[in-house]
PDB file of N, CA and C in Angstrom:
ATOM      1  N   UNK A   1      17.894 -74.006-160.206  1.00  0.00           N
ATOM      2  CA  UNK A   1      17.087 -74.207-159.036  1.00  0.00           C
ATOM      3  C   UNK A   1      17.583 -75.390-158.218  1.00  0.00           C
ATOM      4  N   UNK A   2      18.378 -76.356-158.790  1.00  0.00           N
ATOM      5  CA  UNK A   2      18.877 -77.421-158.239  1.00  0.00           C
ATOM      6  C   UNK A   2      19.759 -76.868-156.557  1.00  0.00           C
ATOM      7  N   UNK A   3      20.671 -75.546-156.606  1.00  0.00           N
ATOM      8  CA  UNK A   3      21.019 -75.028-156.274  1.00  0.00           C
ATOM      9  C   UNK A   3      20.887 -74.476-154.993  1.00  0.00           C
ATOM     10  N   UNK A   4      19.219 -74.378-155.085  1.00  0.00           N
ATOM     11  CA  UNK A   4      18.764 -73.789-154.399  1.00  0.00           C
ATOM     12  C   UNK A   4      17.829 -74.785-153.326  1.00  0.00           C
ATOM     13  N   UNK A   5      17.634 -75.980-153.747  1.00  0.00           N
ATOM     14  CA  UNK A   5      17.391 -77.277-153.143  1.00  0.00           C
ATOM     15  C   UNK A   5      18.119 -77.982-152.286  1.00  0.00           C
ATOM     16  N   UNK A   6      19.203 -77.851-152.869  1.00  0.00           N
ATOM     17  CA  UNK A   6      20.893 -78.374-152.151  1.00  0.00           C
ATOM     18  C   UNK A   6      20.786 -77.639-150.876  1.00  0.00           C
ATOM     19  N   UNK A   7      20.446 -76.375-150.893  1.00  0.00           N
ATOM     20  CA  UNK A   7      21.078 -75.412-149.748  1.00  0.00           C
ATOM     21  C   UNK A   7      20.285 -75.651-148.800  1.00  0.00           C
ATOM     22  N   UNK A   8      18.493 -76.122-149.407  1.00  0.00           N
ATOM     23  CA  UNK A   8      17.208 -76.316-148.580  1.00  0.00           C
ATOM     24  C   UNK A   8      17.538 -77.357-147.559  1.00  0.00           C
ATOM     25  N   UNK A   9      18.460 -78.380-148.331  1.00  0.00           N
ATOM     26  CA  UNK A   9      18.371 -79.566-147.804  1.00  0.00           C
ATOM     27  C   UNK A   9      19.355 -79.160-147.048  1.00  0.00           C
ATOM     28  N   UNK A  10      20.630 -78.766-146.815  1.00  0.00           N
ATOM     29  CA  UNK A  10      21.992 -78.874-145.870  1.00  0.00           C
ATOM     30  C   UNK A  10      21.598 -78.294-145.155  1.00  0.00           C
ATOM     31  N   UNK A  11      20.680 -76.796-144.900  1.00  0.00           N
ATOM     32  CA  UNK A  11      20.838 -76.119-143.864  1.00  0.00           C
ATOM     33  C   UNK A  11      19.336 -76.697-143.268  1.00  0.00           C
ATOM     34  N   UNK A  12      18.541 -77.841-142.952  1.00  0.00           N
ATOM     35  CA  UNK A  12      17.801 -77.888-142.249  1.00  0.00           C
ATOM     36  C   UNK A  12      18.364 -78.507-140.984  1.00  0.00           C
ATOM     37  N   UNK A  13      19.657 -79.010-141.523  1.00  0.00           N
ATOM     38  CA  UNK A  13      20.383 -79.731-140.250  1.00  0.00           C
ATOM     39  C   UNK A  13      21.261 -78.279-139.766  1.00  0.00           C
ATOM     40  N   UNK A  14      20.704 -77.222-139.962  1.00  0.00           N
ATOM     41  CA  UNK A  14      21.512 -75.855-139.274  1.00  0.00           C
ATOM     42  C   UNK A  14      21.146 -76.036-137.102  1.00  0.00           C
ATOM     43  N   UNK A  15      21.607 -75.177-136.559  1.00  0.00           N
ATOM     44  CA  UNK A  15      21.313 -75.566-135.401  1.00  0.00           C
ATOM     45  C   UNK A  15      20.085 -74.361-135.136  1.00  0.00           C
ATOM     46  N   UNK A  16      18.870 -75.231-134.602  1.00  0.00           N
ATOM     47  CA  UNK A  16      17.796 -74.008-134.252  1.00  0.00           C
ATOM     48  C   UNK A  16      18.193 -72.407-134.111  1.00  0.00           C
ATOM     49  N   UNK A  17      19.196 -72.134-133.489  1.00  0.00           N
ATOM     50  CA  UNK A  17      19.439 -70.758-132.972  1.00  0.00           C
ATOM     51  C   UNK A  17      20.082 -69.991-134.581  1.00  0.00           C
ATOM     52  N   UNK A  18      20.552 -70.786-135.477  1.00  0.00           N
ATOM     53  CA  UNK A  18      20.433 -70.400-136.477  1.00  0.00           C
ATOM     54  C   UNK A  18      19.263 -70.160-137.548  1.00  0.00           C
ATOM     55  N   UNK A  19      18.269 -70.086-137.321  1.00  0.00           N
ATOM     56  CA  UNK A  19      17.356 -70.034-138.143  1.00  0.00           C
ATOM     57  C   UNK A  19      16.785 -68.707-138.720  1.00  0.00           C
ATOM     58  N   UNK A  20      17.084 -67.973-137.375  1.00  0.00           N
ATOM     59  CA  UNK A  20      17.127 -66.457-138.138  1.00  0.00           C
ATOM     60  C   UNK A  20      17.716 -65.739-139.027  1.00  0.00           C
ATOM     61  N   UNK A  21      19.383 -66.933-138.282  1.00  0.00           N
ATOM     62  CA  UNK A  21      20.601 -65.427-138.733  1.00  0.00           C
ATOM     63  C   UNK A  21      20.848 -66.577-140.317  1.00  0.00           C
ATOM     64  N   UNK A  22      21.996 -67.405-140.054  1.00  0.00           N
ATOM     65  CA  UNK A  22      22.940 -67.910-141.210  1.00  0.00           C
ATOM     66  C   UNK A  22      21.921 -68.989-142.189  1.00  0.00           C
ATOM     67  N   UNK A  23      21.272 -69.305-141.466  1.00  0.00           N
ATOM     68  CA  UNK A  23      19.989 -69.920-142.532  1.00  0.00           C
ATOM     69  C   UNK A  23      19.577 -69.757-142.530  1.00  0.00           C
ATOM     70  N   UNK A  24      18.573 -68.633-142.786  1.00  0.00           N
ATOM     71  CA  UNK A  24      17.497 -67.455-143.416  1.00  0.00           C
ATOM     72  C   UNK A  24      18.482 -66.720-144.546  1.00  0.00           C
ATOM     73  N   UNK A  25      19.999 -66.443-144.155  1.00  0.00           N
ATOM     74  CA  UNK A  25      20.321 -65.639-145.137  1.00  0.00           C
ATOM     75  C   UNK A  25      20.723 -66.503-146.325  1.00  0.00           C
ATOM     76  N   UNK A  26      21.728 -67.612-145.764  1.00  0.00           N
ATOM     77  CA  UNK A  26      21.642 -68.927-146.729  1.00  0.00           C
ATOM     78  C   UNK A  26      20.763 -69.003-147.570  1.00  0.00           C
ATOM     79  N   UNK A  27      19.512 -69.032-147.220  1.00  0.00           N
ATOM     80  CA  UNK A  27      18.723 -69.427-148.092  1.00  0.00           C
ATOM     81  C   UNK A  27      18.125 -68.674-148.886  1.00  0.00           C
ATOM     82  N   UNK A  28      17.840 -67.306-148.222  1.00  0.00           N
ATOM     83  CA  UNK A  28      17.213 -65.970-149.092  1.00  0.00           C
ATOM     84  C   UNK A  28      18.382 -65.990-150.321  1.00  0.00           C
ATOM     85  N   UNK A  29      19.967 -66.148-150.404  1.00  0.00           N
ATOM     86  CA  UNK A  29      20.714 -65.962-151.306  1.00  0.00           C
ATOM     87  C   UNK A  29      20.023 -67.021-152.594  1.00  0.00           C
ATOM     88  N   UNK A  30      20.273 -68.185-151.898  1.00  0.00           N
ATOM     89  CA  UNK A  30      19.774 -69.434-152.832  1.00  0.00           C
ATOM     90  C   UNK A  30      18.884 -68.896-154.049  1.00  0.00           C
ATOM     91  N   UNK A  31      17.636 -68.430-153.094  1.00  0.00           N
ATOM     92  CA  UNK A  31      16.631 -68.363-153.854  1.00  0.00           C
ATOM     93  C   UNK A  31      16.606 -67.033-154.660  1.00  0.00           C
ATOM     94  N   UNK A  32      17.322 -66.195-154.269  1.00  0.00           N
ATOM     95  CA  UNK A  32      17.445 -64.885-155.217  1.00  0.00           C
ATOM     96  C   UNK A  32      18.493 -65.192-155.956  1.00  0.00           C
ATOM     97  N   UNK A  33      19.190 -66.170-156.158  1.00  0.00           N
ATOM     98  CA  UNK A  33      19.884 -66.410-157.658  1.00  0.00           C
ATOM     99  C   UNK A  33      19.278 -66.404-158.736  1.00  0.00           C
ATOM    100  N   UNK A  34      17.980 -67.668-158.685  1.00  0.00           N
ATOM    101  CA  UNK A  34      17.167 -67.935-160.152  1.00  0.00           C
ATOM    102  C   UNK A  34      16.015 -67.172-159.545  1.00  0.00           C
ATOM    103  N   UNK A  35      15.714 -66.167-159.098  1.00  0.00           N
ATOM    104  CA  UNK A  35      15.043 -65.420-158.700  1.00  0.00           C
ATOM    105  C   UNK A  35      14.828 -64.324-159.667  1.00  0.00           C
ATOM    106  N   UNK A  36      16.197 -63.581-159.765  1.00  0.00           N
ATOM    107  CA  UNK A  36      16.648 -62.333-160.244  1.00  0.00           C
ATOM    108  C   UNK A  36      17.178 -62.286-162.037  1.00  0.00           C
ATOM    109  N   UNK A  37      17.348 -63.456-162.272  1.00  0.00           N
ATOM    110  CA  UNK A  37      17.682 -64.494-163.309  1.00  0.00           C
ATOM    111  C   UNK A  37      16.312 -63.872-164.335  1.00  0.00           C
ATOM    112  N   UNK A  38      15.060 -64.870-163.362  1.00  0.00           N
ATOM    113  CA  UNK A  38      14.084 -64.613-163.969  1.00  0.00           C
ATOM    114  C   UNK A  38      13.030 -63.415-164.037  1.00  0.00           C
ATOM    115  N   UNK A  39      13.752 -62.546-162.931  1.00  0.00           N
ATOM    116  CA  UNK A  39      12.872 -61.005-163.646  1.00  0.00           C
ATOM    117  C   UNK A  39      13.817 -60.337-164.343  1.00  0.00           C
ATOM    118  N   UNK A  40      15.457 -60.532-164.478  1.00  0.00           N
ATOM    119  CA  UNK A  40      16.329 -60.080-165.974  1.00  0.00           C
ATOM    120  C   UNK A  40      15.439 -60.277-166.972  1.00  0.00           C
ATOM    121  N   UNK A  41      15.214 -61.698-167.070  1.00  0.00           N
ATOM    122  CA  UNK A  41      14.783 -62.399-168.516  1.00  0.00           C
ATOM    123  C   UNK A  41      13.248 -61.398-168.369  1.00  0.00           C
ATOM    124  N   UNK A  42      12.922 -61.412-167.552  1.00  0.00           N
ATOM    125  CA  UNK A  42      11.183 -60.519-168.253  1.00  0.00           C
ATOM    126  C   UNK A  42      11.305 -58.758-168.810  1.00  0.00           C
ATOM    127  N   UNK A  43      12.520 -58.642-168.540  1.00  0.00           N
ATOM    128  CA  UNK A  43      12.423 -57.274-168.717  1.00  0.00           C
ATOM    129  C   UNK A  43      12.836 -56.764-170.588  1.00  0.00           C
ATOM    130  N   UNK A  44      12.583 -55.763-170.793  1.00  0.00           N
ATOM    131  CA  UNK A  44      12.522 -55.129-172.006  1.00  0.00           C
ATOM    132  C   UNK A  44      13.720 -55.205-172.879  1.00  0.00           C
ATOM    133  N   UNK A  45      15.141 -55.519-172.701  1.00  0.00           N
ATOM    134  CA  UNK A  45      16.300 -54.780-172.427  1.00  0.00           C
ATOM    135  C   UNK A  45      17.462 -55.928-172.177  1.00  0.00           C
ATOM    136  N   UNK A  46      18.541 -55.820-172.949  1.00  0.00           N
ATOM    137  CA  UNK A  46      19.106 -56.556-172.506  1.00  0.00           C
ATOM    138  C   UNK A  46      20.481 -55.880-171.787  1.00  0.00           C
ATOM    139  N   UNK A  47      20.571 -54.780-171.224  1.00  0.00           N
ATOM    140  CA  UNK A  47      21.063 -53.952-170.410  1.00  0.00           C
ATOM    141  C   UNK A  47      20.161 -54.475-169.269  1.00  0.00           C
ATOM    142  N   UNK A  48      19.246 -53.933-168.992  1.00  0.00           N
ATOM    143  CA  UNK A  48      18.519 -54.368-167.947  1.00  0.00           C
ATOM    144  C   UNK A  48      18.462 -56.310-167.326  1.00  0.00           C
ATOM    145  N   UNK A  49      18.869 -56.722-168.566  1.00  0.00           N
ATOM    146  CA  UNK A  49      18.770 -58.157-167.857  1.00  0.00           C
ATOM    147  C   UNK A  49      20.141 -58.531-167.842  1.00  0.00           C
ATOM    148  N   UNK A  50      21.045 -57.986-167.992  1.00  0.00           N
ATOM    149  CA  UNK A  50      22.453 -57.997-167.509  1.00  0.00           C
ATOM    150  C   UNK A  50      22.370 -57.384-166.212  1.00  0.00           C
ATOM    151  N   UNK A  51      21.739 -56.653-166.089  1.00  0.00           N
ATOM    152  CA  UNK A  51      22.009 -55.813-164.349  1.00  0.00           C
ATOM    153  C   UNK A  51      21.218 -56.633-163.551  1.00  0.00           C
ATOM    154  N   UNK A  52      20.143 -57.788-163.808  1.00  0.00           N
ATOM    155  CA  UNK A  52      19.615 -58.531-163.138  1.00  0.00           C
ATOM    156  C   UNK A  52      20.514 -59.592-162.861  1.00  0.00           C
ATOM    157  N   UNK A  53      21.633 -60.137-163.911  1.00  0.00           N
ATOM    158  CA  UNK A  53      22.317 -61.410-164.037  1.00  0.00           C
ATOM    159  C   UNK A  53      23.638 -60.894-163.195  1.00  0.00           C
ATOM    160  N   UNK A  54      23.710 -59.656-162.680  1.00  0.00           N
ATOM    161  CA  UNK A  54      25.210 -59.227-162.081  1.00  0.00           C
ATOM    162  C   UNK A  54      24.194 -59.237-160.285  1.00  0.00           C
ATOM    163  N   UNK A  55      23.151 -59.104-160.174  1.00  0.00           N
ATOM    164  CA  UNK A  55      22.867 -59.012-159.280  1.00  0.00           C
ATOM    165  C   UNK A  55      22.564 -60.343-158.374  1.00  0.00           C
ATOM    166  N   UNK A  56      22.141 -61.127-159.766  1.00  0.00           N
ATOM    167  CA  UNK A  56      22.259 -62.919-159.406  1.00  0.00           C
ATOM    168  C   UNK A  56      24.132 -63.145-158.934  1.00  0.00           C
ATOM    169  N   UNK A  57      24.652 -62.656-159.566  1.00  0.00           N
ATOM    170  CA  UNK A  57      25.985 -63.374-159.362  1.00  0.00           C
ATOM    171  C   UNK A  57      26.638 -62.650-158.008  1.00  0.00           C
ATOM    172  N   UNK A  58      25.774 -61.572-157.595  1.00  0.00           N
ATOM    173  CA  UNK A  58      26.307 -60.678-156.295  1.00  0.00           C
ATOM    174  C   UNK A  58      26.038 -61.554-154.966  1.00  0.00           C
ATOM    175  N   UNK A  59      24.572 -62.185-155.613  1.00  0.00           N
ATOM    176  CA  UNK A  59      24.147 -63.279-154.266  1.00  0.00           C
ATOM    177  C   UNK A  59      24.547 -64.615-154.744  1.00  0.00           C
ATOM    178  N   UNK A  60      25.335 -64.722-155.817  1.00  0.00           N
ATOM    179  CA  UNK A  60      25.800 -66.268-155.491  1.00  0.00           C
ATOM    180  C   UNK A  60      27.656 -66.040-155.064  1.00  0.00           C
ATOM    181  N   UNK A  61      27.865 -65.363-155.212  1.00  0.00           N
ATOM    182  CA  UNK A  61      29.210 -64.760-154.316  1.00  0.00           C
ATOM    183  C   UNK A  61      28.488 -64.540-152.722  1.00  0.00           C
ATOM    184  N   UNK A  62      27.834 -64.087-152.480  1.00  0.00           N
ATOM    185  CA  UNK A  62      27.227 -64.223-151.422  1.00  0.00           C
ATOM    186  C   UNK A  62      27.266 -65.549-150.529  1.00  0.00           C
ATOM    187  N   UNK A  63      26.340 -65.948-151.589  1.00  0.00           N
ATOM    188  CA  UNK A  63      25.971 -67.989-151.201  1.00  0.00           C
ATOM    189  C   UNK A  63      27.199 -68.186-150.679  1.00  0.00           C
ATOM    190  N   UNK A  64      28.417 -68.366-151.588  1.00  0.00           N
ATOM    191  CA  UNK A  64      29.793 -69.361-151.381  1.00  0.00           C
ATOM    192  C   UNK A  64      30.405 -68.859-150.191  1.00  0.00           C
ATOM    193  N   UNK A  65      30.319 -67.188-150.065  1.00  0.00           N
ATOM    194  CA  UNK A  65      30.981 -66.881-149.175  1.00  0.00           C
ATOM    195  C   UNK A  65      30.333 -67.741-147.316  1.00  0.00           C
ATOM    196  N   UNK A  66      28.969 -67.649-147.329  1.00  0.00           N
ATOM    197  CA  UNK A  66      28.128 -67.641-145.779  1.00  0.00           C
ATOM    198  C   UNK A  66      28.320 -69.604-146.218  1.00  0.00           C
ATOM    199  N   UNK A  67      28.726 -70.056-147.092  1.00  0.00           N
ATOM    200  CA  UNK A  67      28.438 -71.574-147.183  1.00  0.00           C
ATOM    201  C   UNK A  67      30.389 -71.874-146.227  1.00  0.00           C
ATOM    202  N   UNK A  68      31.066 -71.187-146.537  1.00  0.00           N
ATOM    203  CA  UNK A  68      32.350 -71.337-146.455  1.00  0.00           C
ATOM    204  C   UNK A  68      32.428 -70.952-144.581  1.00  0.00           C
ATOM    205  N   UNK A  69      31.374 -69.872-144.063  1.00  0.00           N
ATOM    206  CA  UNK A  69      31.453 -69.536-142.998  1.00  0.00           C
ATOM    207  C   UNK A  69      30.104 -71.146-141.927  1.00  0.00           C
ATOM    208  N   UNK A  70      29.838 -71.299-143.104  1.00  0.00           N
ATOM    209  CA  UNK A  70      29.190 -72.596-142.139  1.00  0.00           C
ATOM    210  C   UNK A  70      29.447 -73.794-141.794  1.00  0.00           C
ATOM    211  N   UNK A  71      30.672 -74.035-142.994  1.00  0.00           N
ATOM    212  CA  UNK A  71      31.501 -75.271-142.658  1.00  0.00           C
ATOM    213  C   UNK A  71      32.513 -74.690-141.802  1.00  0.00           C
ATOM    214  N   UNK A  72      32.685 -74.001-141.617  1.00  0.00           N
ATOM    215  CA  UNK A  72      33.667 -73.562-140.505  1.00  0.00           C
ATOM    216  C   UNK A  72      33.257 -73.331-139.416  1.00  0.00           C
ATOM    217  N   UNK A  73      32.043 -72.709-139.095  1.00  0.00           N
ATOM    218  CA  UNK A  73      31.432 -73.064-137.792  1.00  0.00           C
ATOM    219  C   UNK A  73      31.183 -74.391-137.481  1.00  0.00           C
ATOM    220  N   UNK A  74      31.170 -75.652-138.513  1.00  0.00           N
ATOM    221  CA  UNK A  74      30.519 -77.033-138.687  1.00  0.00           C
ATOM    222  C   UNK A  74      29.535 -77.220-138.399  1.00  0.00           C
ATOM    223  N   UNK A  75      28.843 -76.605-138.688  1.00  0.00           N
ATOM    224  CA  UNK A  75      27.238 -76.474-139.443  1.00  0.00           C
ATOM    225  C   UNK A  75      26.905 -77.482-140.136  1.00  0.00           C
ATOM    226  N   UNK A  76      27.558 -77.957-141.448  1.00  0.00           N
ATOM    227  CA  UNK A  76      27.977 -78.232-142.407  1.00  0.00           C
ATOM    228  C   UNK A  76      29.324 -79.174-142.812  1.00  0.00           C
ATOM    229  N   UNK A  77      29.563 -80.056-142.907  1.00  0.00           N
ATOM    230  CA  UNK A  77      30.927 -80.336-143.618  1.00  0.00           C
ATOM    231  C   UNK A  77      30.994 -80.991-144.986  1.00  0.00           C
ATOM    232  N   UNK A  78      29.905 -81.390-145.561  1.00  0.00           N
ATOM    233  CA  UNK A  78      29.800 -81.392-146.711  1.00  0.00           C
ATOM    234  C   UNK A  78      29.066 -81.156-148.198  1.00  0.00           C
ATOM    235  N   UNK A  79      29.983 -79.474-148.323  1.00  0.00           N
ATOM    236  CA  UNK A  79      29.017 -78.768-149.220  1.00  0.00           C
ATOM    237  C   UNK A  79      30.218 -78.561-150.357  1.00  0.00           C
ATOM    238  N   UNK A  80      30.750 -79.186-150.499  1.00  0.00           N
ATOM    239  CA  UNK A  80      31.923 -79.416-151.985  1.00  0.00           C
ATOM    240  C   UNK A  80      31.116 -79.339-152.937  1.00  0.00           C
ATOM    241  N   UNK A  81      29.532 -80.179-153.080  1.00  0.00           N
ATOM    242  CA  UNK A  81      28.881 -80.993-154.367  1.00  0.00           C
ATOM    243  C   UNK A  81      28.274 -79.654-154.544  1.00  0.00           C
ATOM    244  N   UNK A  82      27.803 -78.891-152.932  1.00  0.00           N
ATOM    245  CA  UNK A  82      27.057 -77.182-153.526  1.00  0.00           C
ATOM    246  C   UNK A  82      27.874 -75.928-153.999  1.00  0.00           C
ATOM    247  N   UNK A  83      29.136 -76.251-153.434  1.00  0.00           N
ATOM    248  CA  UNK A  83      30.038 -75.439-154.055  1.00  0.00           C
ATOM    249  C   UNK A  83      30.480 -75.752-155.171  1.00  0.00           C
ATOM    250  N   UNK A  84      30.818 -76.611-155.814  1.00  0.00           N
ATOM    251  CA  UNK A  84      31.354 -77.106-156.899  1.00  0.00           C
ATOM    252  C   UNK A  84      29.707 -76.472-158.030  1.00  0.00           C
ATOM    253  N   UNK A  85      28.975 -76.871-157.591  1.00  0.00           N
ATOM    254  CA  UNK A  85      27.210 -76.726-158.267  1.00  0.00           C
ATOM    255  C   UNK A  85      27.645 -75.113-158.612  1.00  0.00           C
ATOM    256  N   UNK A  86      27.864 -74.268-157.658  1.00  0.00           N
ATOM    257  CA  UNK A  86      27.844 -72.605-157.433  1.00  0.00           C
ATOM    258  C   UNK A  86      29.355 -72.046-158.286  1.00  0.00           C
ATOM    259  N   UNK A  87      30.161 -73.012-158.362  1.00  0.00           N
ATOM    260  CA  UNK A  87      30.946 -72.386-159.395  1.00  0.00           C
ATOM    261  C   UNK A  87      30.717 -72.829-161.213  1.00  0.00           C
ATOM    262  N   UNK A  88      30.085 -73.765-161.142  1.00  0.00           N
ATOM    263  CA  UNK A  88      29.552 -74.109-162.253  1.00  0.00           C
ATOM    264  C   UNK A  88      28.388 -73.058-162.771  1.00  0.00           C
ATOM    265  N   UNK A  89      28.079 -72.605-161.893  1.00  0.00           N
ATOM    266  CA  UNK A  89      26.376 -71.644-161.956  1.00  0.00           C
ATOM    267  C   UNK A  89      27.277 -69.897-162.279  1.00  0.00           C
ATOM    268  N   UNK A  90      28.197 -70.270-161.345  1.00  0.00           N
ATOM    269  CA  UNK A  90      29.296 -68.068-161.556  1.00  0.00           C
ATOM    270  C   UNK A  90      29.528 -68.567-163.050  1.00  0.00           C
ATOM    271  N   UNK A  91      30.344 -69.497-163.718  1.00  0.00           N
ATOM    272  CA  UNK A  91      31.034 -69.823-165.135  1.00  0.00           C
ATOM    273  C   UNK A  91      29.614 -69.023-166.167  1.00  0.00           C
ATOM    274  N   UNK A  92      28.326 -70.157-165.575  1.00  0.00           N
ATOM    275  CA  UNK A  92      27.458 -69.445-166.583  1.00  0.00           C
ATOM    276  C   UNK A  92      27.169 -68.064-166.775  1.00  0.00           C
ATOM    277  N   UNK A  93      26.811 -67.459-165.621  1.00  0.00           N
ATOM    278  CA  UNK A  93      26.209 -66.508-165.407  1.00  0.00           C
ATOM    279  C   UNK A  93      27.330 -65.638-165.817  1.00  0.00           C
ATOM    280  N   UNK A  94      28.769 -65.765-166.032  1.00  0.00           N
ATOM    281  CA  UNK A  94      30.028 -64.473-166.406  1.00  0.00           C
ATOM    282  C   UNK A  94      29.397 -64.681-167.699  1.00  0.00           C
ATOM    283  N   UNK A  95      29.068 -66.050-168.507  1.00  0.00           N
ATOM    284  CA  UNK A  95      29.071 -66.177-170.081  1.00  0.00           C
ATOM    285  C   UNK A  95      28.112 -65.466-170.319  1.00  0.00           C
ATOM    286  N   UNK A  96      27.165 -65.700-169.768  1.00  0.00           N
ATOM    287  CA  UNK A  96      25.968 -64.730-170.078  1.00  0.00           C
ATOM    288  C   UNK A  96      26.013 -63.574-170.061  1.00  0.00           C
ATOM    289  N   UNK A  97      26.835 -62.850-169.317  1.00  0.00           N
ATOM    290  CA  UNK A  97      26.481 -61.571-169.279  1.00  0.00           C
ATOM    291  C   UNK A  97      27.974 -60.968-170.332  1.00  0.00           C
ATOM    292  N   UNK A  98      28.577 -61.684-170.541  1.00  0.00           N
ATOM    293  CA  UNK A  98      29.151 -61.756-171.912  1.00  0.00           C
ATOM    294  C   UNK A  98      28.910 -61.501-173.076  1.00  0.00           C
ATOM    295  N   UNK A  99      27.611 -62.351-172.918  1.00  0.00           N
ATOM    296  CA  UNK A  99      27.358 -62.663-174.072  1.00  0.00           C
ATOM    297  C   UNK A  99      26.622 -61.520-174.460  1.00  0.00           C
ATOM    298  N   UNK A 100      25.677 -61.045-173.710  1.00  0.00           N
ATOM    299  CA  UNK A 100      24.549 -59.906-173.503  1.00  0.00           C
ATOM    300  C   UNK A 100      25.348 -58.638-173.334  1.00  0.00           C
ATOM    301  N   UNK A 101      26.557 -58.799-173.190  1.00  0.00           N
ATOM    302  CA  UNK A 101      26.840 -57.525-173.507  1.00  0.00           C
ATOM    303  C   UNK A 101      27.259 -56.475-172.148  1.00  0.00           C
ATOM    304  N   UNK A 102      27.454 -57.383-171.567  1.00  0.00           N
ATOM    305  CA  UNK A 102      27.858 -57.074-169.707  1.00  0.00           C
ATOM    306  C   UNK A 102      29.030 -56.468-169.552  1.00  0.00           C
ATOM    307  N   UNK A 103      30.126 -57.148-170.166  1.00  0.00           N
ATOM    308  CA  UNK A 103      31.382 -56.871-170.197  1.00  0.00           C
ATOM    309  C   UNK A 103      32.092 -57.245-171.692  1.00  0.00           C
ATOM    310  N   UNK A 104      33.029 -56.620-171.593  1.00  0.00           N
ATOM    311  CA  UNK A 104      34.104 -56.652-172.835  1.00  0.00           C
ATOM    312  C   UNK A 104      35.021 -58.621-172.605  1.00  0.00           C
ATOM    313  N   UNK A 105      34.602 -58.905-173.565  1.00  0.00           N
ATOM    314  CA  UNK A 105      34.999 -60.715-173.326  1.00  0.00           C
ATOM    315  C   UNK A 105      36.910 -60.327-173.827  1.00  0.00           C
TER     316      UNK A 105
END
């Protein structure tokens, strides 16, 4: 969730006319990381909470990608500490679904 705080905080300095488009989606990603995380973990199944943890990692590929398009608009110029955070967060989330049985390690 730290993750998802980081993003709260960088994109309030987004520019108003962004609020619909690149920070609304920014942030909907954020929050559907440990979002999706935590209805994997409620479900029956650990098939099923692997397809929740691939769907977390679909929107944190997401995240990095629209974070990479905002420092380039300069939106943004320093989101290293959230990117660096978001590849630390993909490492887990491959182990996990490793581990659970996602993929062949």
């Amino acid at each position: 969730m730290d993750l998802a705080k980081e993003v709260y905080m960088i994109t309030k300095d987004f520019p108003k006319e962004e609020v619909y488009g690149l920070t609304s989606q920014i942030r909907r990603c954020a929050v559907s990381i440990p979002s999706n995380i935590a209805e994997g973990r409620g479900r029956n199944s650990d098939k099923e909470f692997v397809r929740f943890l691939q769907i977390s990692l679909g929107s944190l590929y997401e995240l990095q990608t629209q974070l990479e398009l905002a420092m380039s608009f300069c939106y943004a110029n320093n989101i290293e500490n959230i990117l660096n955070l978001s590849l630390e967060i993909e490492k887990m989330l491959n182990k996990l679904i490793t581990v659970k049985g996602g993929r062949n390690a």
